[in-house]
Protein backbone atom coordinates (compact mmCIF):
# COMPACT_ATOMS: atom_id res chain seq x y z
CA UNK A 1 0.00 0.00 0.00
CA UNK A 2 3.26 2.01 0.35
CA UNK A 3 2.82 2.51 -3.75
CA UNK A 4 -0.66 4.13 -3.33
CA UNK A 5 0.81 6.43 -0.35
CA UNK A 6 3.60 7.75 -2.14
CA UNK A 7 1.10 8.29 -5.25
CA UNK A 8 -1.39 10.14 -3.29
CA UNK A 9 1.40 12.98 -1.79
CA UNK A 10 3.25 13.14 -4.83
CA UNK A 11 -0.37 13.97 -6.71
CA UNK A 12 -1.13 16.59 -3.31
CA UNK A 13 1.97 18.26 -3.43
CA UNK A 14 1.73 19.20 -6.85
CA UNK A 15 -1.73 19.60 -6.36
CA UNK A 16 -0.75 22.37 -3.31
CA UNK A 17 2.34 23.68 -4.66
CA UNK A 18 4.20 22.49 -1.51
CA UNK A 19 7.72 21.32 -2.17
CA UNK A 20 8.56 17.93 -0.79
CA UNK A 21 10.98 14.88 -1.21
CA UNK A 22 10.47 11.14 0.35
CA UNK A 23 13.40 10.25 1.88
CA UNK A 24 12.69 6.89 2.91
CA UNK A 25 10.57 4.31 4.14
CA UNK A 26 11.11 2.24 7.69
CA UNK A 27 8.72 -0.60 8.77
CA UNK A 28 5.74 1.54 9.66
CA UNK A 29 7.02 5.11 9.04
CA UNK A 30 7.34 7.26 5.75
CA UNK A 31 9.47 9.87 5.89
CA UNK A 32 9.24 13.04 3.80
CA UNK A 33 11.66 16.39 3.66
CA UNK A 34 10.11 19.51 3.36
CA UNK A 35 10.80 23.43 4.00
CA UNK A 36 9.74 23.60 8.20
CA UNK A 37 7.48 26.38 6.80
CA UNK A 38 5.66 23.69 5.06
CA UNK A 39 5.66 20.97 7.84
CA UNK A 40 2.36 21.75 9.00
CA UNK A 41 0.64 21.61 5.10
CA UNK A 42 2.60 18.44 4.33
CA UNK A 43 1.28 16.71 7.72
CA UNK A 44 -2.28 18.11 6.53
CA UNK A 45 -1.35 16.37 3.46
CA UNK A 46 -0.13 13.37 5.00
CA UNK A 47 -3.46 12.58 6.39
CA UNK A 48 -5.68 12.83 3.26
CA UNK A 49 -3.02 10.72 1.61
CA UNK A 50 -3.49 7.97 4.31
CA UNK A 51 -7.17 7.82 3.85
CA UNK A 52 -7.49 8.12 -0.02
CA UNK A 53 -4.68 4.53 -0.25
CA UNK A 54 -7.22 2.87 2.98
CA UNK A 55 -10.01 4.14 0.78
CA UNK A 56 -8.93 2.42 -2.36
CA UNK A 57 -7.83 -0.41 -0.79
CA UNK A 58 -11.14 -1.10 1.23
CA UNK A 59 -13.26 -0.33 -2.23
CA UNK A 60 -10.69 -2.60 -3.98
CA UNK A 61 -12.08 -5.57 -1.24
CA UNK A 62 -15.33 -4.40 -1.31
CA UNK A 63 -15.89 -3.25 1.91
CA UNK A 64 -17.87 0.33 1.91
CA UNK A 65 -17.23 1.48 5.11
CA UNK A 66 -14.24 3.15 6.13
CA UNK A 67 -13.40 2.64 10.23
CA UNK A 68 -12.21 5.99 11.83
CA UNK A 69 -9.14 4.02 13.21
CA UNK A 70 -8.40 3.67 9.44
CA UNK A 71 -9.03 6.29 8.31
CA UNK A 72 -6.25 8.77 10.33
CA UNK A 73 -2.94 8.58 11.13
CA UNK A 74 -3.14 8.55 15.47
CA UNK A 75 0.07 10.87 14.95
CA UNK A 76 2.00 13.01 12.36
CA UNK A 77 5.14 13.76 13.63
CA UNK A 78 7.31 16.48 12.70
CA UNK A 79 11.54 16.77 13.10
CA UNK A 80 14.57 18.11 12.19
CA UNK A 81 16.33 14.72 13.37
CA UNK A 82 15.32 10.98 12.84
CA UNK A 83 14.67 9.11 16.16
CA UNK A 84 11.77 6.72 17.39
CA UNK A 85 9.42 9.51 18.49
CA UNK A 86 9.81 13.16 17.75
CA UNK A 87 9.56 13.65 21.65
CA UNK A 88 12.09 11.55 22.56
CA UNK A 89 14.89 12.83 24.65
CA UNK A 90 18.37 12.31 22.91
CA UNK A 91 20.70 12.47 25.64
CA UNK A 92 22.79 9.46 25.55
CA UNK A 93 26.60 9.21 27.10
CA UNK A 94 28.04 9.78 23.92
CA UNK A 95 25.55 12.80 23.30
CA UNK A 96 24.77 14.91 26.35
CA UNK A 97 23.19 17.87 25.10
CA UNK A 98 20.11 17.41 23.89
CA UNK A 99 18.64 18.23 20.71
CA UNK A 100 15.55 20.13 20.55
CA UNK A 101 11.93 18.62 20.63
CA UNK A 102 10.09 18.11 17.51
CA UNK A 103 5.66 18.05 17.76
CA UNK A 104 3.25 15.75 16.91
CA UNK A 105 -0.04 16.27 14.99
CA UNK A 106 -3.10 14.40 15.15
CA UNK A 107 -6.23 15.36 13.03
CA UNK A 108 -7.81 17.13 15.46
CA UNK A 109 -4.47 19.97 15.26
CA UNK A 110 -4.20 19.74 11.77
CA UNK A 111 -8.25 20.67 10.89
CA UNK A 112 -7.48 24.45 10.70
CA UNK A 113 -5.01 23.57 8.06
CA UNK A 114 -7.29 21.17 6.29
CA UNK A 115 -9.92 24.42 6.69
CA UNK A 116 -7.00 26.56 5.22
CA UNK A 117 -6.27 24.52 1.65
CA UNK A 118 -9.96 23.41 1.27
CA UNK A 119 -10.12 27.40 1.35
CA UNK A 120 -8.13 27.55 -1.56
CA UNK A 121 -10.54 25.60 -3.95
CA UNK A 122 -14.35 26.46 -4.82
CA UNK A 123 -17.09 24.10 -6.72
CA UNK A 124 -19.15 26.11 -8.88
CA UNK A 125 -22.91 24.75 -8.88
CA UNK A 126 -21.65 23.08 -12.11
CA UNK A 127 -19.10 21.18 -10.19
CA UNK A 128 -16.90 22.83 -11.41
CA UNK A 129 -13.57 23.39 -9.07
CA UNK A 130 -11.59 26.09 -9.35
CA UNK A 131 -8.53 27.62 -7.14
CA UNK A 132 -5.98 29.82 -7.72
CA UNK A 133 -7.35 31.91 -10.45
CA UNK A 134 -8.91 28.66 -12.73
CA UNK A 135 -10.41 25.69 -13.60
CA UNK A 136 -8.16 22.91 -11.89
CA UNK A 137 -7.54 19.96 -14.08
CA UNK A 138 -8.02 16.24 -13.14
């Protein structure tokens, strides 16, 4: 499902006009580079691209109904530094000062950003969508 992921924020980024790379891919976590301005928008991002691949996947099975617990990531978490949990202290013996925290979003923090880019795009009556000045193609 990692294919259908990686689809979904390549298609939102351009989509958005945010700038991001994917780094790389461990067990459970996907891990994307972007400007720190743009950490909150590709987080926002993140999330609709995690429930568009469980959405295609569950229609691909059949199954209608999408389970909340699917459907978000519990936590988005944004760093400057990779380690297990952006909260995690990094003081070690070898590494006494500590680096500073990171934050983690869930989808309750990120709705004023989701309110934000849906912002950006109206539907005509038609059905028509446009943002940014004109008609948006599929």
């Amino acid at each position: 499902m990692l294919h259908a992921f990686l689809t979904a924020m390549e298609y939102l980024t351009r989509k958005f006009g945010v700038s991001a790379r994917f780094c790389m891919s461990v067990h459970d976590s996907v891990l994307y580079m972007c400007k720190e301005s743009d950490a909150d928008t590709i987080s926002a991002l993140y999330q609709i691209a995690h429930l568009w691949s469980w959405a295609w996947l569950r229609h691909r099975y059949g199954m209608r109904e999408m389970p909340h617990a699917n459907a978000w990531f519990s936590s988005i978490e944004v760093d400057k530094i990779f380690r297990k949990s952006a909260t995690a202290s990094t003081v070690t013996v070898s590494q006494p000062v500590p680096e500073p925290k990171g934050r983690a979003h869930t989808i309750t923090t990120l709705v004023p950003v989701l309110e934000c880019l849906g912002s950006r795009f109206q539907k005509d009556p038609d059905g028509t969508v446009y943002g940014d000045g004109g008609p948006q193609g599929e």
